[in-house]
Structures are given as structure tokens and as C-alpha cells.
PDB file of N, CA and C in Angstrom:
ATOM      1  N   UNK A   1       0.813  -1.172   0.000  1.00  0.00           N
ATOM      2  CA  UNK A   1       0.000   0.000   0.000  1.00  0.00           C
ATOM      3  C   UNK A   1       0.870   1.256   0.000  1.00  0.00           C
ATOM      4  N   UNK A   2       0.608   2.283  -0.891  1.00  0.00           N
ATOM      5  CA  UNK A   2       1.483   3.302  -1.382  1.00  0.00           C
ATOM      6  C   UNK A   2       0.807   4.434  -0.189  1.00  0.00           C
ATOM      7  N   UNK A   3       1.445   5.229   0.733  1.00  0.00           N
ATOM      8  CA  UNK A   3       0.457   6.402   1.411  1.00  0.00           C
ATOM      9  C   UNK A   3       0.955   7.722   0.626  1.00  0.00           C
ATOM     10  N   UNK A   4      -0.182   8.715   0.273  1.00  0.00           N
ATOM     11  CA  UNK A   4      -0.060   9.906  -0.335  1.00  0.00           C
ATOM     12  C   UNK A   4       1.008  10.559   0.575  1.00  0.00           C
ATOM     13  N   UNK A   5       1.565  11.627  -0.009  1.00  0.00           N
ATOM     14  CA  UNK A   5       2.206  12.694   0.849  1.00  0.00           C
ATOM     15  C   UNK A   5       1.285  13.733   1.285  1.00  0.00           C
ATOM     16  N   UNK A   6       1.529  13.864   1.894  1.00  0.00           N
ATOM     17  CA  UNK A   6       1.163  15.269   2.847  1.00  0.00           C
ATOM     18  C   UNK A   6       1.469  16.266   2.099  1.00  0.00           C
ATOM     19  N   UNK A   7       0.822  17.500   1.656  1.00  0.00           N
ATOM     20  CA  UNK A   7       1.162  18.728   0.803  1.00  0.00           C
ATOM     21  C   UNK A   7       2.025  19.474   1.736  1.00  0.00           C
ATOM     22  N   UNK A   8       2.791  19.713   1.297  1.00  0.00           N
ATOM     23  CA  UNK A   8       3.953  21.058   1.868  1.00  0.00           C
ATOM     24  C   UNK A   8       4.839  19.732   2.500  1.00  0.00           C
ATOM     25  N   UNK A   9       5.354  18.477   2.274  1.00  0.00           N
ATOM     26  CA  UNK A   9       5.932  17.471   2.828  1.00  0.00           C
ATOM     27  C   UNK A   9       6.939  18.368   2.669  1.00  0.00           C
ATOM     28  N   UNK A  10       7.751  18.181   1.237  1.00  0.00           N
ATOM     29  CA  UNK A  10       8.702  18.116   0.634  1.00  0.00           C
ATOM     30  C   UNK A  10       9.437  19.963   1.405  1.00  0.00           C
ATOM     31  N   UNK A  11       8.294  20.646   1.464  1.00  0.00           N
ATOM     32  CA  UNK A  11       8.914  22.035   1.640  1.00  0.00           C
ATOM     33  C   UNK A  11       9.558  22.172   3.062  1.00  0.00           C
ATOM     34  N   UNK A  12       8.741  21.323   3.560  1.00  0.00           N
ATOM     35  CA  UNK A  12       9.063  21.019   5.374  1.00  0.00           C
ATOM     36  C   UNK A  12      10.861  20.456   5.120  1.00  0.00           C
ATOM     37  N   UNK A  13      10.983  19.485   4.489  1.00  0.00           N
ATOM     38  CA  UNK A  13      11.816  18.564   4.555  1.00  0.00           C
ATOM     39  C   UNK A  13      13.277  19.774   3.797  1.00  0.00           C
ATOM     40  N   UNK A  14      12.926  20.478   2.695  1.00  0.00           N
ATOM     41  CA  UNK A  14      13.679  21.803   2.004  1.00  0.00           C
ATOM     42  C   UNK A  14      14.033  22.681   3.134  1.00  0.00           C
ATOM     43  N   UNK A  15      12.985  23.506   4.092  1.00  0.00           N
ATOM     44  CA  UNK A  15      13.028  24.020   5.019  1.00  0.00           C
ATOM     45  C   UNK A  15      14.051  23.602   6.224  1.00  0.00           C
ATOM     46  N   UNK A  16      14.204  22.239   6.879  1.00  0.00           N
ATOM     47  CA  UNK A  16      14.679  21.548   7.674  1.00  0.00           C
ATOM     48  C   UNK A  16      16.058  21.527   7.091  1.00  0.00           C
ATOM     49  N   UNK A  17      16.376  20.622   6.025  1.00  0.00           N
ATOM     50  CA  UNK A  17      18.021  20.757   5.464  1.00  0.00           C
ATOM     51  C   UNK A  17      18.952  21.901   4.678  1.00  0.00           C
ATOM     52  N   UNK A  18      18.312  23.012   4.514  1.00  0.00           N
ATOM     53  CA  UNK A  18      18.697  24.053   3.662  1.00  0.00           C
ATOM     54  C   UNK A  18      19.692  24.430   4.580  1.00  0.00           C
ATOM     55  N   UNK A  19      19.383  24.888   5.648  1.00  0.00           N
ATOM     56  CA  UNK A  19      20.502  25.420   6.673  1.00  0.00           C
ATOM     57  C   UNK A  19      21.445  24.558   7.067  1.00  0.00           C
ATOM     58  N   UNK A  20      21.188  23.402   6.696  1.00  0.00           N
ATOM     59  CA  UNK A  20      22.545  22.787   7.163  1.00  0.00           C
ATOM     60  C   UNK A  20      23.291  22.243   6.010  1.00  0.00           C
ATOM     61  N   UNK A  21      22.454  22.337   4.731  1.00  0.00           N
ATOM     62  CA  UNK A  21      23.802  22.176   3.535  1.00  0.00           C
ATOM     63  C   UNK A  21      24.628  23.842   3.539  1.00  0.00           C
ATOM     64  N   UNK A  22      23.351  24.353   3.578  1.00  0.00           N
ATOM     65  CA  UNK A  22      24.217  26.103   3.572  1.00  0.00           C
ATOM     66  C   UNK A  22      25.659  26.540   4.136  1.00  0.00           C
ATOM     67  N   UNK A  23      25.368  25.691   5.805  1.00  0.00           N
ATOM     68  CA  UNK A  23      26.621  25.898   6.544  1.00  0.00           C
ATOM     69  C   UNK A  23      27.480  24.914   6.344  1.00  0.00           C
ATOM     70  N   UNK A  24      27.422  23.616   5.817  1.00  0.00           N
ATOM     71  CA  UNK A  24      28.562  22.969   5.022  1.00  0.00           C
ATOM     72  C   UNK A  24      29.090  23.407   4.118  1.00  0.00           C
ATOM     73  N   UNK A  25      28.419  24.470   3.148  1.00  0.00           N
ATOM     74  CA  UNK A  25      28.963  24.892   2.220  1.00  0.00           C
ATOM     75  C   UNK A  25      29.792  26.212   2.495  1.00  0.00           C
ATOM     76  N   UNK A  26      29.444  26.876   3.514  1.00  0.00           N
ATOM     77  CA  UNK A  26      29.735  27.582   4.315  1.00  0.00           C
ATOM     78  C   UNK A  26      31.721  27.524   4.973  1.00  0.00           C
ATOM     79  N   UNK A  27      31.223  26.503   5.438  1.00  0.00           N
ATOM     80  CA  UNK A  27      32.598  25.753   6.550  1.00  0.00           C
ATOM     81  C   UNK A  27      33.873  25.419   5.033  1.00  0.00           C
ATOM     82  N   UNK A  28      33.091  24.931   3.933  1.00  0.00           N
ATOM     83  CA  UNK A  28      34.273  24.289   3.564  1.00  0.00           C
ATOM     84  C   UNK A  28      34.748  25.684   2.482  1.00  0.00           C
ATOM     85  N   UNK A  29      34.234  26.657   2.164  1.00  0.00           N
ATOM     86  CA  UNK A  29      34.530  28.090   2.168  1.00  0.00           C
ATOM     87  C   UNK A  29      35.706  28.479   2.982  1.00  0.00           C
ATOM     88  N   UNK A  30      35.305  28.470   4.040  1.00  0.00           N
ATOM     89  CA  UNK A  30      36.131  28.788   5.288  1.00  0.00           C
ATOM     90  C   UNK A  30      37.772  28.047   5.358  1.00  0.00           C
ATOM     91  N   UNK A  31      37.277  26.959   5.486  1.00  0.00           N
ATOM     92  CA  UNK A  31      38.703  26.052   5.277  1.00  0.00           C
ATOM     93  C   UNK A  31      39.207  26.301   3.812  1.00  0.00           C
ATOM     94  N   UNK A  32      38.590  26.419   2.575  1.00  0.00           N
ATOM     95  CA  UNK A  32      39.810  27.137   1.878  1.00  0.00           C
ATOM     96  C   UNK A  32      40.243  28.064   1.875  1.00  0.00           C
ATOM     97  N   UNK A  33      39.404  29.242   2.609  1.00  0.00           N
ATOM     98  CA  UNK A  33      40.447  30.323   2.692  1.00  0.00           C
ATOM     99  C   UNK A  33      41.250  29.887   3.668  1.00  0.00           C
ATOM    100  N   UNK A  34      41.510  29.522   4.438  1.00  0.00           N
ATOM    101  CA  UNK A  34      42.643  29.146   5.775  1.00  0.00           C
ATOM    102  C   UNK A  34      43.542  28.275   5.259  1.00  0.00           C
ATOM    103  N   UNK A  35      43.416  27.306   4.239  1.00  0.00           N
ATOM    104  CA  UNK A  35      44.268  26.395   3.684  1.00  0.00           C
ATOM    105  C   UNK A  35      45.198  27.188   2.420  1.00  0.00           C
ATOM    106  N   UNK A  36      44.636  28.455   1.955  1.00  0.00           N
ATOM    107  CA  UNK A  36      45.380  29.464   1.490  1.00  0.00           C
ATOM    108  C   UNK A  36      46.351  30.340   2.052  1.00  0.00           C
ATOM    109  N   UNK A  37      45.827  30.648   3.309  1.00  0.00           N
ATOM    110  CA  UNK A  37      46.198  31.838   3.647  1.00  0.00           C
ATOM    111  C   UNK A  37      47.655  31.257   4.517  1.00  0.00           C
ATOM    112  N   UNK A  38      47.257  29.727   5.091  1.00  0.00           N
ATOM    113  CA  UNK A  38      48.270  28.634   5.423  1.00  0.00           C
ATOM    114  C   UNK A  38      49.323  28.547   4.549  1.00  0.00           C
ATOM    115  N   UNK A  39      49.283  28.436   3.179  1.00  0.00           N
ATOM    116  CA  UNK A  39      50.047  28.319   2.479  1.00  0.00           C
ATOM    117  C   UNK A  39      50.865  29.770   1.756  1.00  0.00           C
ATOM    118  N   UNK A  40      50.059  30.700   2.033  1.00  0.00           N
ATOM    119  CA  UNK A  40      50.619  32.019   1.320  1.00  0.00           C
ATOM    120  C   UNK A  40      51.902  32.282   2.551  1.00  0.00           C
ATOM    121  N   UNK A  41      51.406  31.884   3.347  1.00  0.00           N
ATOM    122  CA  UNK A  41      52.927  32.187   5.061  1.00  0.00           C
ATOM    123  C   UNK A  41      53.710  31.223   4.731  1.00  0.00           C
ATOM    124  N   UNK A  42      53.144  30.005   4.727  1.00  0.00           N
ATOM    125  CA  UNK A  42      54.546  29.107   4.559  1.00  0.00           C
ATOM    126  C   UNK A  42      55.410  29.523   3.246  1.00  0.00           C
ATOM    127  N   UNK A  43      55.159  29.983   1.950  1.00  0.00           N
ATOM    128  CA  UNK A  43      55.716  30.544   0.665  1.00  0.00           C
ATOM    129  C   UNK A  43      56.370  31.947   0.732  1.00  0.00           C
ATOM    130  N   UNK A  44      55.593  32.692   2.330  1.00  0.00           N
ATOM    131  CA  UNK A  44      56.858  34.143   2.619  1.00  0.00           C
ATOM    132  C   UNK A  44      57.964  33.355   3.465  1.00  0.00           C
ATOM    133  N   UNK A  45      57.547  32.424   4.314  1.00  0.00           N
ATOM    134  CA  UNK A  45      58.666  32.248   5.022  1.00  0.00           C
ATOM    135  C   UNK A  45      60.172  31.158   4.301  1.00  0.00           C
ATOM    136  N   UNK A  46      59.720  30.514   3.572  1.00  0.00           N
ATOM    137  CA  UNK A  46      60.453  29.978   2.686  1.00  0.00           C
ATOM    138  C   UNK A  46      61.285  31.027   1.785  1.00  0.00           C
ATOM    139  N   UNK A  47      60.913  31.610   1.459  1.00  0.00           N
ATOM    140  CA  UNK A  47      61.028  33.096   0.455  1.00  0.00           C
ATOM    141  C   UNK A  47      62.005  34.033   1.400  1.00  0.00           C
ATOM    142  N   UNK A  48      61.833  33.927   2.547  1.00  0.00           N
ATOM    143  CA  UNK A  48      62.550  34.649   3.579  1.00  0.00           C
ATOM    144  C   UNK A  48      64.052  34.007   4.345  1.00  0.00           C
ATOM    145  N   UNK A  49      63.935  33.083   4.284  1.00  0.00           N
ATOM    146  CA  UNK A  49      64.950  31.564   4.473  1.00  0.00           C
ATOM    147  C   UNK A  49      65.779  31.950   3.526  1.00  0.00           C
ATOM    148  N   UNK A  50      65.272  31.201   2.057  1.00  0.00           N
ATOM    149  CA  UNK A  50      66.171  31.575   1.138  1.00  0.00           C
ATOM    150  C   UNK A  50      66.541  32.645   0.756  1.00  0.00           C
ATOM    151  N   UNK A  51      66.290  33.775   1.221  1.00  0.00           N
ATOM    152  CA  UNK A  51      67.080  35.156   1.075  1.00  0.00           C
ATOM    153  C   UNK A  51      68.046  35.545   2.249  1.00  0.00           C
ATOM    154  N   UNK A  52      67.346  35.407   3.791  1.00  0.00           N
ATOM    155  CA  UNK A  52      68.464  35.134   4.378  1.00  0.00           C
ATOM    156  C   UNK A  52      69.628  34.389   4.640  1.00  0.00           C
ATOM    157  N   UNK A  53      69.561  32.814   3.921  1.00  0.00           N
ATOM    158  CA  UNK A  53      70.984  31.905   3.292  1.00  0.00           C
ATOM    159  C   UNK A  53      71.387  32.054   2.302  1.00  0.00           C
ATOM    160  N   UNK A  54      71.098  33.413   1.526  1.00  0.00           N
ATOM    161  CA  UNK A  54      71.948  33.569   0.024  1.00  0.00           C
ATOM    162  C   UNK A  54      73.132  34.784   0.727  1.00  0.00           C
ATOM    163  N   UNK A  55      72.098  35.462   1.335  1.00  0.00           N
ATOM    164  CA  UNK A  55      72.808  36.848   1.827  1.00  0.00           C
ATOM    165  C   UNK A  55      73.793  36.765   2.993  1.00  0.00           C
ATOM    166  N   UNK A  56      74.113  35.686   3.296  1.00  0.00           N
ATOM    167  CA  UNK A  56      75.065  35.145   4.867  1.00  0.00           C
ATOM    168  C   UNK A  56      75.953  35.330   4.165  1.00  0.00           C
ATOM    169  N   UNK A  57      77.040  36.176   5.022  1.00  0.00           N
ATOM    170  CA  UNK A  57      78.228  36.166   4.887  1.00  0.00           C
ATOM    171  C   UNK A  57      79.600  35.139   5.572  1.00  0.00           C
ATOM    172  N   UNK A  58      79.313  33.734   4.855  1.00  0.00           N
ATOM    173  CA  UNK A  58      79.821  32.719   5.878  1.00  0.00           C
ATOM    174  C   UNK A  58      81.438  32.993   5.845  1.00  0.00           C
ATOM    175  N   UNK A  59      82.262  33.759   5.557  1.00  0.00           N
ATOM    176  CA  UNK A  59      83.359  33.674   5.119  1.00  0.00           C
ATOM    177  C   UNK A  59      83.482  34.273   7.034  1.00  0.00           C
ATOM    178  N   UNK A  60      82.916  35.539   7.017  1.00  0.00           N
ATOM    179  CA  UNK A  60      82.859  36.164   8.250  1.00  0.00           C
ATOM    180  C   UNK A  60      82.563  35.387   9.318  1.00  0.00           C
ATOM    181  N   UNK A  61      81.513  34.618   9.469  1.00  0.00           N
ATOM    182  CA  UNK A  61      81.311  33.324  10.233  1.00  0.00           C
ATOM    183  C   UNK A  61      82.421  32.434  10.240  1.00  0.00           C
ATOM    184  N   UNK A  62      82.546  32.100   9.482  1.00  0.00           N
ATOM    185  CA  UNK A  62      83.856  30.998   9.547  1.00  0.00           C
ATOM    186  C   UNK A  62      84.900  31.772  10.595  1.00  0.00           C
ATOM    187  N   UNK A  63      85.379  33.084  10.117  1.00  0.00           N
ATOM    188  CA  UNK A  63      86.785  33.200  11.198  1.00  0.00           C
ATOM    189  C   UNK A  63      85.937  34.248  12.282  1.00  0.00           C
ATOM    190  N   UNK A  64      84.689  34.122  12.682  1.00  0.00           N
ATOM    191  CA  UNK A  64      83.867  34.120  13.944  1.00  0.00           C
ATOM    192  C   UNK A  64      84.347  35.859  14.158  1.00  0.00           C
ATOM    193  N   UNK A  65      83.894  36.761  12.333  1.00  0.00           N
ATOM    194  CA  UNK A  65      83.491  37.874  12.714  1.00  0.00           C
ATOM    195  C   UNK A  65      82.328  38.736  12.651  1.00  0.00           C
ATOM    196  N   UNK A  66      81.198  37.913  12.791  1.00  0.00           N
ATOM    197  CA  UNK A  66      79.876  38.470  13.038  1.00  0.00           C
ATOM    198  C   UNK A  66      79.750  39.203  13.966  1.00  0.00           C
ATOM    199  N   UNK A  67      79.379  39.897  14.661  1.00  0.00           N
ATOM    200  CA  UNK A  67      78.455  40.823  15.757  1.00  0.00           C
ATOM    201  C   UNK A  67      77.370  41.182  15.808  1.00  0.00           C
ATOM    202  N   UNK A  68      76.701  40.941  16.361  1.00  0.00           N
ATOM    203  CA  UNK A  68      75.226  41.671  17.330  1.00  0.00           C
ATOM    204  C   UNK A  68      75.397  42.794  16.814  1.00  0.00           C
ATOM    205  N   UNK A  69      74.206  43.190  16.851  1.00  0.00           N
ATOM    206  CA  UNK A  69      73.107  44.569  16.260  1.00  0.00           C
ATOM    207  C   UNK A  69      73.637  45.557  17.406  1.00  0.00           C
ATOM    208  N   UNK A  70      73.957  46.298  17.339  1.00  0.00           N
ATOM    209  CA  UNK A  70      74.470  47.993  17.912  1.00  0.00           C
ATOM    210  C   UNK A  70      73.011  48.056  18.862  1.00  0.00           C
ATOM    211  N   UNK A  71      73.340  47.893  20.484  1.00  0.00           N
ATOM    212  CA  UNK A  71      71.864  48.167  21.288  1.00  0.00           C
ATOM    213  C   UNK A  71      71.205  49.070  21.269  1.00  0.00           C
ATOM    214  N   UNK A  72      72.225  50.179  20.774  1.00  0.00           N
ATOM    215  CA  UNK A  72      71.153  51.497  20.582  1.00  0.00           C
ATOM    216  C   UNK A  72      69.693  51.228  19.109  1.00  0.00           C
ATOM    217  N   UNK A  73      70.402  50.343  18.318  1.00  0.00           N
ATOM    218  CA  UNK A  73      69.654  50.061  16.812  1.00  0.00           C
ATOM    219  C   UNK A  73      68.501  49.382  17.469  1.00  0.00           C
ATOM    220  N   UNK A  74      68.588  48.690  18.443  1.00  0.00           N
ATOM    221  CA  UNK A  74      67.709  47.239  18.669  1.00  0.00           C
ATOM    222  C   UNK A  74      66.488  48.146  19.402  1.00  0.00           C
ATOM    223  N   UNK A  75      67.120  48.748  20.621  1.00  0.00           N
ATOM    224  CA  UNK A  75      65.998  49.123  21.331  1.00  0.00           C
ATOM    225  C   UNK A  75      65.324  50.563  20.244  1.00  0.00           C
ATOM    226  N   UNK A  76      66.154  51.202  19.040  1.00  0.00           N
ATOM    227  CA  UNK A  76      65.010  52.344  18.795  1.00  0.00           C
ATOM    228  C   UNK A  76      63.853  51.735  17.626  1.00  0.00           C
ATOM    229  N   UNK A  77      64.215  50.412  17.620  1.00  0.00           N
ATOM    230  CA  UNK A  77      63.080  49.629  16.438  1.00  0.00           C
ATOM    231  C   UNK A  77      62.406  48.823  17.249  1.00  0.00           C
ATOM    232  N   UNK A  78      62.302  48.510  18.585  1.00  0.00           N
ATOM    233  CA  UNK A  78      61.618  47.944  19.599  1.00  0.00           C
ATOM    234  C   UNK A  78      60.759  49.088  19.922  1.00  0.00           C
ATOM    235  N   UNK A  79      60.950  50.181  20.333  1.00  0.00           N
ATOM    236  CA  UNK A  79      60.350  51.211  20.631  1.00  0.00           C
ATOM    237  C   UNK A  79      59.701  51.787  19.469  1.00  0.00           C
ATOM    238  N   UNK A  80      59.782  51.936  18.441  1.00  0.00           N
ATOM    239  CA  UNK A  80      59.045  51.923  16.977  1.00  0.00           C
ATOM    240  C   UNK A  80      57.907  50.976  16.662  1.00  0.00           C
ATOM    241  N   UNK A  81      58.293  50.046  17.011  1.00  0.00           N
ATOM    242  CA  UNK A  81      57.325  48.896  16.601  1.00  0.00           C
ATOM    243  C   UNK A  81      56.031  48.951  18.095  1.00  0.00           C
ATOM    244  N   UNK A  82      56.730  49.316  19.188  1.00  0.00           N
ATOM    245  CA  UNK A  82      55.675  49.091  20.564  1.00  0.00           C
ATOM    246  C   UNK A  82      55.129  50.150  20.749  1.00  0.00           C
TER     247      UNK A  82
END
């Protein structure tokens, strides 16, 4: 035995799941922008790596003449930035 539907079944049932495909569609929006924005940092910091190991002056390292940043330099770009 087949039972009729109920009129407005289907709209009930539209009504009930709309909001929750919406916010799946929603969420996975979300996670690609974050899976971008994840990847746009990891591609500066890589980008930043390899510019700071091209630009090392290892010759100076080697016979251990590097030096520290001048404290007056450090604290007036600490105080700039805070």
C-alpha cells in the first residue's frame, strides 16, 4: 500500500536541510580560505629563508666575525614597533 504525501511534505523537509547544507557549504569556504592563507605564510617564510641563506656572509662566520646589532639600533626599532 502506497500512502499519499502530505502537501507542503517536501517544503518542510527543504526548510529543515537548507541550513545545514548552507553551513557545510559555508565551513568548507572557510577552510579554503585558511588552507590558502596557510600556504601564502609558509611561501613568505620559505622566500625569507632563502634570502636570508643567500645573503650570509659565511666567510665572516667561519673566522667568527659576526656581531650583534648595535643596542642602541635594537631598542630604537623595539620602541618603533611598541
Amino acid at each position: 500500500m502506497l500512502r499519499r504525501r502530505a502537501p507542503g511534505q517536501a517544503l518542510v523537509l527543504v526548510a529543515l536541510l537548507l541550513p545545514v547544507i548552507i553551513g557545510l557549504w559555508l565551513q568548507a569556504i572557510e577552510l579554503a580560505w585558511r588552507v590558502t592563507t596557510a600556504q601564502a605564510v609558509t611561501d613568505a617564510l620559505r622566500a625569507a629563508n632563502r634570502s636570508a641563506v643567500q645573503t650570509f656572509d659565511y666567510a665572516a662566520f667561519a673566522e667568527n666575525r659576526l656581531a650583534l646589532a648595535a643596542p642602541d639600533a635594537v631598542i630604537a626599532v623595539a620602541r618603533r614597533i611598541l
